[in-house]
C-alpha atoms as a PDB file:
ATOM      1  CA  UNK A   1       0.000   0.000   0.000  1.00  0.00           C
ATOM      2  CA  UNK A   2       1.136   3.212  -1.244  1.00  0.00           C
ATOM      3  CA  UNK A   3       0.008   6.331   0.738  1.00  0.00           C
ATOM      4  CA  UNK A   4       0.054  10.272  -0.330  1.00  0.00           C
ATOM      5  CA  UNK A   5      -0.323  12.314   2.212  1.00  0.00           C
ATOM      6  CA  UNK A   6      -1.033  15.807   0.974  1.00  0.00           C
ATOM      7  CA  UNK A   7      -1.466  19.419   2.884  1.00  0.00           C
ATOM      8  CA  UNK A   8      -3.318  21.877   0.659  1.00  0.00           C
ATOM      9  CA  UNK A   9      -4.494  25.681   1.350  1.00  0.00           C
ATOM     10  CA  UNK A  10      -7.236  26.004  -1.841  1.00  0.00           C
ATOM     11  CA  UNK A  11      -7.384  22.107  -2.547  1.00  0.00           C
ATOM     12  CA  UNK A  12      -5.179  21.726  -5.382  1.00  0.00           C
ATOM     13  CA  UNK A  13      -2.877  19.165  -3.516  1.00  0.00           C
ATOM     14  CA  UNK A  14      -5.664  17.005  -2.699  1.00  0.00           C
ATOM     15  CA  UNK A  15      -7.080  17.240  -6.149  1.00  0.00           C
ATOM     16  CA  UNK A  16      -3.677  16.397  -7.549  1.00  0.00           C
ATOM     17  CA  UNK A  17      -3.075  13.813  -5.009  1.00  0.00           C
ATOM     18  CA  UNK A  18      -6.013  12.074  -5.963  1.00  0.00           C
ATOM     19  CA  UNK A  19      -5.346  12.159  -9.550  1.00  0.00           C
ATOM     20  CA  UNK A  20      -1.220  11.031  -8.851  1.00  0.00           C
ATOM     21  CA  UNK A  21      -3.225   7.862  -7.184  1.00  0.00           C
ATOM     22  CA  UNK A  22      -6.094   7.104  -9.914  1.00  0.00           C
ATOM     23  CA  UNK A  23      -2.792   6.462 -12.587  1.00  0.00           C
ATOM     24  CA  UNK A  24      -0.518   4.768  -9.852  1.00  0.00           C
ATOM     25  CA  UNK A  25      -3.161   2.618  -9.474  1.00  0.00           C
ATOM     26  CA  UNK A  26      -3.585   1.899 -12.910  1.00  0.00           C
ATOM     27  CA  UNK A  27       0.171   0.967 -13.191  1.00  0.00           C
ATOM     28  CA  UNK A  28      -0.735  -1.877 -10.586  1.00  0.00           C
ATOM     29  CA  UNK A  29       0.217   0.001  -7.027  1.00  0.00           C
ATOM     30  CA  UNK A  30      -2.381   0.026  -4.588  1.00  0.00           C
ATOM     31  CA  UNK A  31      -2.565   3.766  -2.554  1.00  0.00           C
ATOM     32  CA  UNK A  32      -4.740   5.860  -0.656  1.00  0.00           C
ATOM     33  CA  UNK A  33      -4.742   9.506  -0.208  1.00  0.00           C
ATOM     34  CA  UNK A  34      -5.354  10.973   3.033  1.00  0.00           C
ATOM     35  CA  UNK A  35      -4.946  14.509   4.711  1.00  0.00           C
ATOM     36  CA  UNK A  36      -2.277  15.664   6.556  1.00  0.00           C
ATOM     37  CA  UNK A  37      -5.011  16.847   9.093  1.00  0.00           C
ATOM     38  CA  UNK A  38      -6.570  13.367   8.980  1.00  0.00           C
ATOM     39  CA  UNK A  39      -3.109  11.272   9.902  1.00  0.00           C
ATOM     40  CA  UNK A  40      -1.172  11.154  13.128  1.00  0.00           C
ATOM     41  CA  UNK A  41       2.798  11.072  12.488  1.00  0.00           C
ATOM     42  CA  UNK A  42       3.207   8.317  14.548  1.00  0.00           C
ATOM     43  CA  UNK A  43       1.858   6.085  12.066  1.00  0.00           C
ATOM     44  CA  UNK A  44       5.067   6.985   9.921  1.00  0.00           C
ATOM     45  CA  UNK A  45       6.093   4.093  11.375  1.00  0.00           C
ATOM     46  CA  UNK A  46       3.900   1.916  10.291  1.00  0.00           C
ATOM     47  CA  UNK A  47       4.360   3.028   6.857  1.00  0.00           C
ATOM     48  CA  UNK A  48       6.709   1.218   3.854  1.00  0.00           C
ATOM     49  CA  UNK A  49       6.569   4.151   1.413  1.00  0.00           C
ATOM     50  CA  UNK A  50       4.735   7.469   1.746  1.00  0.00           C
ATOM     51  CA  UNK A  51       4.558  10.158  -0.696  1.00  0.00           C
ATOM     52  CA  UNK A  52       4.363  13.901   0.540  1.00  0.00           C
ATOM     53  CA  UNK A  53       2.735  16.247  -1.507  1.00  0.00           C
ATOM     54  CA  UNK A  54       1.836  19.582  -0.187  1.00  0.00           C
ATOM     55  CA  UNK A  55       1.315  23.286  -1.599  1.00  0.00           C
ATOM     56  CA  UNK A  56       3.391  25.908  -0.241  1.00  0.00           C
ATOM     57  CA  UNK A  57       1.345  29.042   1.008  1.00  0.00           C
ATOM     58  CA  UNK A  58       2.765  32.834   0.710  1.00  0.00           C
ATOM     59  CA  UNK A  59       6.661  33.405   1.237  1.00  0.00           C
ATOM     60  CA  UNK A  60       7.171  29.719   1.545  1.00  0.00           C
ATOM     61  CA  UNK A  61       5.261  28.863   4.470  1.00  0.00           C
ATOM     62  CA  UNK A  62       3.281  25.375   5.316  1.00  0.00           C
ATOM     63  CA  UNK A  63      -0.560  25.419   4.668  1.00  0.00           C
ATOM     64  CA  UNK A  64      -3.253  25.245   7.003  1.00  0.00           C
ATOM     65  CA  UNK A  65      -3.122  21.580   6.352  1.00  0.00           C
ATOM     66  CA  UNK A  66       0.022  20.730   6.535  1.00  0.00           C
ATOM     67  CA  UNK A  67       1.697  23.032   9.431  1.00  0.00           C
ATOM     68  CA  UNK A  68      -0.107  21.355  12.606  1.00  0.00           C
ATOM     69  CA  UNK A  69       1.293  17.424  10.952  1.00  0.00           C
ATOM     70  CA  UNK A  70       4.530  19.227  10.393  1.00  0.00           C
ATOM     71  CA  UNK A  71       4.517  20.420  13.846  1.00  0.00           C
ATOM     72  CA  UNK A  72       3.533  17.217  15.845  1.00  0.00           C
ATOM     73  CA  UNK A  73       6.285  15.149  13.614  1.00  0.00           C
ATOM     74  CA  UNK A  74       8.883  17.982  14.535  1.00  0.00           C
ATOM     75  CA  UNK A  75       7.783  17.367  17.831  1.00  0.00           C
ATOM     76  CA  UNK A  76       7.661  13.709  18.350  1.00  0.00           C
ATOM     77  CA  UNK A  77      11.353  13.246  16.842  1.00  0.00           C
ATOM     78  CA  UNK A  78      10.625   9.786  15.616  1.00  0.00           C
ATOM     79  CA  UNK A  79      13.177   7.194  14.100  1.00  0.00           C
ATOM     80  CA  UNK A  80      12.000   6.821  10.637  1.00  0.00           C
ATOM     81  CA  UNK A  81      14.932   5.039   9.296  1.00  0.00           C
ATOM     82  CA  UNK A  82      13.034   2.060   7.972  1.00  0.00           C
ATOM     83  CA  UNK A  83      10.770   4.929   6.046  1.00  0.00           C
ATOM     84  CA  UNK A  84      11.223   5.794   2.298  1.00  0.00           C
ATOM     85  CA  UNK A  85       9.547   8.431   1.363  1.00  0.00           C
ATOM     86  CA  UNK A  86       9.405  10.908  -2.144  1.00  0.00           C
ATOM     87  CA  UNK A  87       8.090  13.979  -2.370  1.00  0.00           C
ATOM     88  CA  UNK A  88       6.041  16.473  -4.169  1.00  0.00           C
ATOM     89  CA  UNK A  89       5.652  20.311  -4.077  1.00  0.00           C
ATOM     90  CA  UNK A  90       3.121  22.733  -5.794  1.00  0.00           C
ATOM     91  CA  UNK A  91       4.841  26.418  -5.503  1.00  0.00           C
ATOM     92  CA  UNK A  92       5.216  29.692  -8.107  1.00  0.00           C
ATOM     93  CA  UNK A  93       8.377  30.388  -9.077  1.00  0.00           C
ATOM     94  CA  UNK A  94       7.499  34.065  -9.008  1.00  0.00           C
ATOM     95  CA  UNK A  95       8.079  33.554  -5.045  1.00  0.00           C
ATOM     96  CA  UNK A  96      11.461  33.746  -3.643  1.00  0.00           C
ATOM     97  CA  UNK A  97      10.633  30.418  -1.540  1.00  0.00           C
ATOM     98  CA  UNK A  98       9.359  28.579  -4.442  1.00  0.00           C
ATOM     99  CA  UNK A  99       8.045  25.280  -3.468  1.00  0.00           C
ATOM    100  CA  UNK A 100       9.136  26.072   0.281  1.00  0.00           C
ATOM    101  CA  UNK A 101       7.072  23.625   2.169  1.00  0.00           C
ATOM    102  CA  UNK A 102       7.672  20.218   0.753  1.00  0.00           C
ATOM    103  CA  UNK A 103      11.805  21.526   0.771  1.00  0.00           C
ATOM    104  CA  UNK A 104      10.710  22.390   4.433  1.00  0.00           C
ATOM    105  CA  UNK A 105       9.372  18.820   4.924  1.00  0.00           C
ATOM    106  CA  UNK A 106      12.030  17.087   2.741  1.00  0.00           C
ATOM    107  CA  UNK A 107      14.624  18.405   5.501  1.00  0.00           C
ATOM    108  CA  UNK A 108      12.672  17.297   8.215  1.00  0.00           C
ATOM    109  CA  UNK A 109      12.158  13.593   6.801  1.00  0.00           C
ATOM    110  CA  UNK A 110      15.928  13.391   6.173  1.00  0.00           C
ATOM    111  CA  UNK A 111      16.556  14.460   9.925  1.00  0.00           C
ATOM    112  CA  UNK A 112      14.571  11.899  11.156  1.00  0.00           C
ATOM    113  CA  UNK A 113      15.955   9.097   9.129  1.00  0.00           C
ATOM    114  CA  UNK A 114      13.655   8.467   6.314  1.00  0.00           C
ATOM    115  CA  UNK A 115      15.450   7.557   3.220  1.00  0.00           C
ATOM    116  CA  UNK A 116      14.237   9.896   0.044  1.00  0.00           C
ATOM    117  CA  UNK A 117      13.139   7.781  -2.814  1.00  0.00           C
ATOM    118  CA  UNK A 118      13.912   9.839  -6.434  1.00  0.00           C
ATOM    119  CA  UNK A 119      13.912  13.640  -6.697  1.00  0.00           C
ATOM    120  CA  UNK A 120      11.712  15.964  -5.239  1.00  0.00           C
ATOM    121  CA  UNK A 121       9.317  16.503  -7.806  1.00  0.00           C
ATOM    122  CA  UNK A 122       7.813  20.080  -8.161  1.00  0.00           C
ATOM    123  CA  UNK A 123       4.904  22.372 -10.199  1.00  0.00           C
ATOM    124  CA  UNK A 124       5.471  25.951 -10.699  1.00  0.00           C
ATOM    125  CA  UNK A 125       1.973  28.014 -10.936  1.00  0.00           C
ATOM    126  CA  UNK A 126       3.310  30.409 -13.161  1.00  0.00           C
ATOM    127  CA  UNK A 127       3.800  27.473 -16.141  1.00  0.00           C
ATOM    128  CA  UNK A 128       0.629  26.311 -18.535  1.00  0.00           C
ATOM    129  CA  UNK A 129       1.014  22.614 -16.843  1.00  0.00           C
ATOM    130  CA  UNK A 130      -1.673  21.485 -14.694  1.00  0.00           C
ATOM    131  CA  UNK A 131      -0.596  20.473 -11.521  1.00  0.00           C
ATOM    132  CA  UNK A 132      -2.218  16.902 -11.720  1.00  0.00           C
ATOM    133  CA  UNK A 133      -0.439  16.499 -15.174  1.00  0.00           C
ATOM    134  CA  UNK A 134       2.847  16.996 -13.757  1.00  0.00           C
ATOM    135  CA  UNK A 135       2.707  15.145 -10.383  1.00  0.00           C
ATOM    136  CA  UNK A 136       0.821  12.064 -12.419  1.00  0.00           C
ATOM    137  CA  UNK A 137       3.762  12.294 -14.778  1.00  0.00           C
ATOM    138  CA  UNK A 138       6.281  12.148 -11.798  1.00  0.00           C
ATOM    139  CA  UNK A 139       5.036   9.373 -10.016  1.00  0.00           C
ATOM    140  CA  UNK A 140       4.236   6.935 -13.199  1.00  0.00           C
ATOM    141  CA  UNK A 141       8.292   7.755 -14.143  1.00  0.00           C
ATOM    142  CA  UNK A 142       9.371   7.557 -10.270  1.00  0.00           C
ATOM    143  CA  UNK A 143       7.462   4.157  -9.452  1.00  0.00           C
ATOM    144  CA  UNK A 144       7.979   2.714 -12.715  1.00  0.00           C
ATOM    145  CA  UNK A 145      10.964   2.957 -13.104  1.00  0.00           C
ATOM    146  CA  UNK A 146      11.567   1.341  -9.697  1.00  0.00           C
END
């Protein structure tokens, strides 16, 4: 089981994090997507393989979504070294911190021992891609590949 756990100020995470699973799943992986506000950290340990996709909100900041999870799993200080995890960020590149928040969580992840799975796959606002074209395109190459 493959989850994506997204964080999302306006809902285009979760809308692209449900779309990233509809293909994954028709590649043959199994995943669910569930909120960041709907998931306790601890179960990070529980996990094989998560996928983090969040927005980034202002001058790089976490979303409302996103910043209490972010928060609790800064706060726990777990061991996640048996963890892989990838990531994805939705950000304009018109903002100094583009794509802040998943960069924000990538760091954190790494601190607590989770192992990073591919690169940190990003959309920029300001481009004519929609956002669940390009993370359904990242994840198909990432977990295909694999």
């Amino acid at each position: 089981m493959l989850t994506i756990l997204y964080g999302t100020e306006s809902g285009n995470a979760e809308m692209a994090a449900e779309d990233m699973a509809n293909v994954l799943n028709l590649t043959g992986k199994e995943t669910r997507v569930i909120s960041m506000e709907d998931y306790e950290p601890i179960d990070l340990q529980n996990e094989e393989h998560v996928i983090f996709m969040t927005s980034t909100y202002g001058e790089g900041e976490l979303p409302l979504t996103s910043a209490p999870f972010y928060s609790k799993l800064k706060e726990l200080d777990l061991d996640l070294s048996k963890l892989k995890f990838s990531a994805f960020g939705l950000g304009d590149s018109t903002y100094e911190h583009f794509n802040g928040a998943i960069h924000t969580f990538v760091k954190l992840l790494r601190d607590l021992g989770a192992e990073q799975v591919g690169e940190t796959g990003t959309h920029d606002a300001s481009r004519l891609h929609t956002v669940s074209d390009i993370a359904s395109c990242w994840a198909s190459r990432l977990f295909l590949a694999a």
